[in-house]
C-alpha atoms as a PDB file:
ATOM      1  CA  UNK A   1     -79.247   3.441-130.773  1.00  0.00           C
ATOM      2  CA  UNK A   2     -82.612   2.873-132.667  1.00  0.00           C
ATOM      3  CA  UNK A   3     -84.233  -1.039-131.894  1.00  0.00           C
ATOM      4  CA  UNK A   4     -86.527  -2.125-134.875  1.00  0.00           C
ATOM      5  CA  UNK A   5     -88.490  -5.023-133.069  1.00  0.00           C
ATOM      6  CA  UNK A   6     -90.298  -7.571-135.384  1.00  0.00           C
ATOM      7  CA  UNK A   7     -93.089  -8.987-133.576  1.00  0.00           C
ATOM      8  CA  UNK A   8     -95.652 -12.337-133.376  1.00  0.00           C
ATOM      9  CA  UNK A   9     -98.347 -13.074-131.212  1.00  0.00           C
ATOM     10  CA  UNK A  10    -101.058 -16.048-130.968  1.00  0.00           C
ATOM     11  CA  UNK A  11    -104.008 -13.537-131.503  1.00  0.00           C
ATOM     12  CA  UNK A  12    -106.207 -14.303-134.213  1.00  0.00           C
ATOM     13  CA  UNK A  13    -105.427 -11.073-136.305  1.00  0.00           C
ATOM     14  CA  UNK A  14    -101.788 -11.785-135.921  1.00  0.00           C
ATOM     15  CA  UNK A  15    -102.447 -14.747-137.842  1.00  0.00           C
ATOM     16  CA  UNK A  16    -104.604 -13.161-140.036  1.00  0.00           C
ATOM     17  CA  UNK A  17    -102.138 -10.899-140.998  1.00  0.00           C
ATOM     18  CA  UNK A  18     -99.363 -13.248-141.560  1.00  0.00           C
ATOM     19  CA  UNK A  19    -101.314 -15.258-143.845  1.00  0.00           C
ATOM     20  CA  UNK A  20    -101.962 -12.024-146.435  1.00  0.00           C
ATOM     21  CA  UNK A  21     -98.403 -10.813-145.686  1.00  0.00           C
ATOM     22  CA  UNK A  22     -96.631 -14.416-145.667  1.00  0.00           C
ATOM     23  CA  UNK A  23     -94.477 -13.363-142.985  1.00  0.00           C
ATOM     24  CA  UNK A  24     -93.724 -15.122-139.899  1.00  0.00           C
ATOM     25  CA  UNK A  25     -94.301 -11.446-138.338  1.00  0.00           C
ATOM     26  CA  UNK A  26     -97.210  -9.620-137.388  1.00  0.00           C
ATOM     27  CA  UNK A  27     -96.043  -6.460-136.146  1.00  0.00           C
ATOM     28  CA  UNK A  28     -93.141  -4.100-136.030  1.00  0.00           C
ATOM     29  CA  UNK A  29     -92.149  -1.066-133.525  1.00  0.00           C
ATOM     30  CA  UNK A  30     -89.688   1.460-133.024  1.00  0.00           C
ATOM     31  CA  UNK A  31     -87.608   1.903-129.710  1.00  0.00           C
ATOM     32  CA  UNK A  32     -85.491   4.997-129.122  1.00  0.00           C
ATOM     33  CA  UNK A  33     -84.712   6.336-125.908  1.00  0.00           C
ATOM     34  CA  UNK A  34     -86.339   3.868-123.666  1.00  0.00           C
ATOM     35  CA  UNK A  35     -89.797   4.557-125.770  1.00  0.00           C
ATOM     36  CA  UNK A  36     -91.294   2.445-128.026  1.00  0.00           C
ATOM     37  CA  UNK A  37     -93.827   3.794-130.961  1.00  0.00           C
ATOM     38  CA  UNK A  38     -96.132   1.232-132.887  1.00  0.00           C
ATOM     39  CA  UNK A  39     -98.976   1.971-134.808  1.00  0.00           C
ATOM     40  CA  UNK A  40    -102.290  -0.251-134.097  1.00  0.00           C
ATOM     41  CA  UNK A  41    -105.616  -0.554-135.375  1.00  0.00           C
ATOM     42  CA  UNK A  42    -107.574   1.158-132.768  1.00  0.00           C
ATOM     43  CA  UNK A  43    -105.484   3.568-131.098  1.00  0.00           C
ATOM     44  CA  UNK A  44    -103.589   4.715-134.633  1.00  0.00           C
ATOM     45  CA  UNK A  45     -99.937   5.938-133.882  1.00  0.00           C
ATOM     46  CA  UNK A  46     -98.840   5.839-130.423  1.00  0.00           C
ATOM     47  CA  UNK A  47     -95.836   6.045-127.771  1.00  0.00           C
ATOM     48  CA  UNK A  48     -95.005   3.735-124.790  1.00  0.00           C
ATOM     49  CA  UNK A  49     -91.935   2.832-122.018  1.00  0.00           C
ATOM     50  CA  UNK A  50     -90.194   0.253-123.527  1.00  0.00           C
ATOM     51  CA  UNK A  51     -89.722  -1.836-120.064  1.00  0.00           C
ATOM     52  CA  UNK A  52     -91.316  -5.083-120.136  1.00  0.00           C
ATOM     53  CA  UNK A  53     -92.834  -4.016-124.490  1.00  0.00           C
ATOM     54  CA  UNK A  54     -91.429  -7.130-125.205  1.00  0.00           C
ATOM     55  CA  UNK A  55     -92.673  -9.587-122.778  1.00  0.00           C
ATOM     56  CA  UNK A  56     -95.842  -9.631-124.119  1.00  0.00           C
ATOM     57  CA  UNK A  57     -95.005 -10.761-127.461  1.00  0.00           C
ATOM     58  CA  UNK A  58     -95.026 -14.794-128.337  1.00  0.00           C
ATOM     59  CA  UNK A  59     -91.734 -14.292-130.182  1.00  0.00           C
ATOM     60  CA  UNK A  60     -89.405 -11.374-131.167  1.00  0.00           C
ATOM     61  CA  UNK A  61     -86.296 -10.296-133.065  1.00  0.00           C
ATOM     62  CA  UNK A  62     -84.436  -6.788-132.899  1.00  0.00           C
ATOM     63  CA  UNK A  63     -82.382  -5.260-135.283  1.00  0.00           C
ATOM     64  CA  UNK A  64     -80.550  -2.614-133.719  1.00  0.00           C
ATOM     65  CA  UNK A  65     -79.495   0.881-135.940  1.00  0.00           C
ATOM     66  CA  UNK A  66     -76.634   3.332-135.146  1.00  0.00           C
ATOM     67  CA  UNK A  67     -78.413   6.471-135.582  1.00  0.00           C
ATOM     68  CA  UNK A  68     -76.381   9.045-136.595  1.00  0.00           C
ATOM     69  CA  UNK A  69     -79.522  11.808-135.729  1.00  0.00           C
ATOM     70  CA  UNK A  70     -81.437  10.559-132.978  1.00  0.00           C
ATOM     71  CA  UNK A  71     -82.894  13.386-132.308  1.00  0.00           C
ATOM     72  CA  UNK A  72     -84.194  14.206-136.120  1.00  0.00           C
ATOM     73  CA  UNK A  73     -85.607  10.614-135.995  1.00  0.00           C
ATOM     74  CA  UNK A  74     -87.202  11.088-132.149  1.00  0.00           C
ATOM     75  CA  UNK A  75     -88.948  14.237-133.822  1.00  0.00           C
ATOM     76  CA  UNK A  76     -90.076  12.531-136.704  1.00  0.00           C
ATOM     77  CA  UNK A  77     -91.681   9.712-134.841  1.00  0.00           C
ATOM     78  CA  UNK A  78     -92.892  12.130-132.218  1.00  0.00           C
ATOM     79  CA  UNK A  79     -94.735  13.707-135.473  1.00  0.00           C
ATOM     80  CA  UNK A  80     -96.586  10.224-136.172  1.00  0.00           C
ATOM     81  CA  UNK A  81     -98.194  10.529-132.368  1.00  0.00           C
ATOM     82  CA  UNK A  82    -101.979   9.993-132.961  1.00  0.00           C
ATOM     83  CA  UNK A  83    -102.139   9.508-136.865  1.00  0.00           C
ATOM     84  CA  UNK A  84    -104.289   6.898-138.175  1.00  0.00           C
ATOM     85  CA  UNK A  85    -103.464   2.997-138.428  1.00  0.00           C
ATOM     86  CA  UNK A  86    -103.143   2.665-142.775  1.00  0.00           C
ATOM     87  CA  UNK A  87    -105.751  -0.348-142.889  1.00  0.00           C
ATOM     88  CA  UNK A  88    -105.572   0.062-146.664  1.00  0.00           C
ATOM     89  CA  UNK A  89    -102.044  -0.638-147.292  1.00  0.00           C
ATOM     90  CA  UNK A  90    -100.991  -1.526-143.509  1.00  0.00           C
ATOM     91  CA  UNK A  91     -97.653   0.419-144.647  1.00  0.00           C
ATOM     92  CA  UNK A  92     -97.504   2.539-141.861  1.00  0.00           C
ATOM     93  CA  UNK A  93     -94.822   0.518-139.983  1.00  0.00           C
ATOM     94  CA  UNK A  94     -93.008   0.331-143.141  1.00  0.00           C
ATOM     95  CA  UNK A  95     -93.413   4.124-143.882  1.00  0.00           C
ATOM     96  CA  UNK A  96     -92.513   5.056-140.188  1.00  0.00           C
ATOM     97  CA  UNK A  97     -89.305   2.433-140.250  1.00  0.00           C
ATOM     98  CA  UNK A  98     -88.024   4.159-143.478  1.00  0.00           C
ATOM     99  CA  UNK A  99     -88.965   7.849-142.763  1.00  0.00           C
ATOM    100  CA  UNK A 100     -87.281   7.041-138.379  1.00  0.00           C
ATOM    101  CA  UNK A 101     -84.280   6.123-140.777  1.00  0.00           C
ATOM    102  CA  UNK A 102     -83.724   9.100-143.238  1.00  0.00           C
ATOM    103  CA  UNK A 103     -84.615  11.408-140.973  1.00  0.00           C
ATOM    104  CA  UNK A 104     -81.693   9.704-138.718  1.00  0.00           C
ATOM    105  CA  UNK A 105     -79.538  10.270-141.430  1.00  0.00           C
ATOM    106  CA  UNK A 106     -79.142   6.399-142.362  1.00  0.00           C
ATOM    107  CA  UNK A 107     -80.750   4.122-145.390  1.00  0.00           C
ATOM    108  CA  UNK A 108     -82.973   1.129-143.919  1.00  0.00           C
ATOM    109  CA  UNK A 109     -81.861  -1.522-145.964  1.00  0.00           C
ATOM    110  CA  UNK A 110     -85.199  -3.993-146.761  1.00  0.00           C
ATOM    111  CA  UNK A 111     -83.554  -6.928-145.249  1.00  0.00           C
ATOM    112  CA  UNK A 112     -85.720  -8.593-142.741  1.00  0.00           C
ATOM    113  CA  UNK A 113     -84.903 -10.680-140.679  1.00  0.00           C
ATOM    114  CA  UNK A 114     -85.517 -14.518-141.508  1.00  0.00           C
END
């Protein structure tokens, strides 16, 4: 099972970039296998334990994905481990949400949640 978690907190670049993005969400991560990958400014691509990711977070919602390859998409995020944060486009959760879910063998339909 692959957990797409859409994310808000009160920090001031979460607002910052929900007002250019007009989305009530400010960041998105990946959870397979009890490990959670996210991409952030500082640190670029990077790989966590998912116990207790969520707590921190002001509000959340999960979408979760039948993979039918979870190992093809735990390679291909595995792959992503130390890569850059995309300041220019900030389209890296977007291109690691879509490239977790063909490698998986699945289309990521672009239905967000509301």
């Amino acid at each position: 099972m692959l957990s797409v978690h859409f994310l808000k907190s009160h920090t001031v670049s979460g607002w910052i970039i929900r007002l250019f993005t007009f989305s009530q969400w400010n960041h998105v991560s990946i959870e397979i296998d009890g490990q959670v990958y996210e991409a952030r400014g500082r640190t670029g691509v990077t790989q966590t334990g998912a116990k207790g990711y969520l707590n921190k977070w002001a509000k959340t919602d999960t979408v979760q994905i039948a993979a039918p390859s979870p190992v093809s998409a735990v390679a291909f995020l595995d792959a992503q481990i130390g890569k850059r944060y995309d300041f220019g486009g900030l389209s890296l959760c977007h291109f690691a949400s879509h490239g977790t879910a063909g490698q998986s063998g699945f289309a990521l339909s672009l239905s967000l949640p509301p």
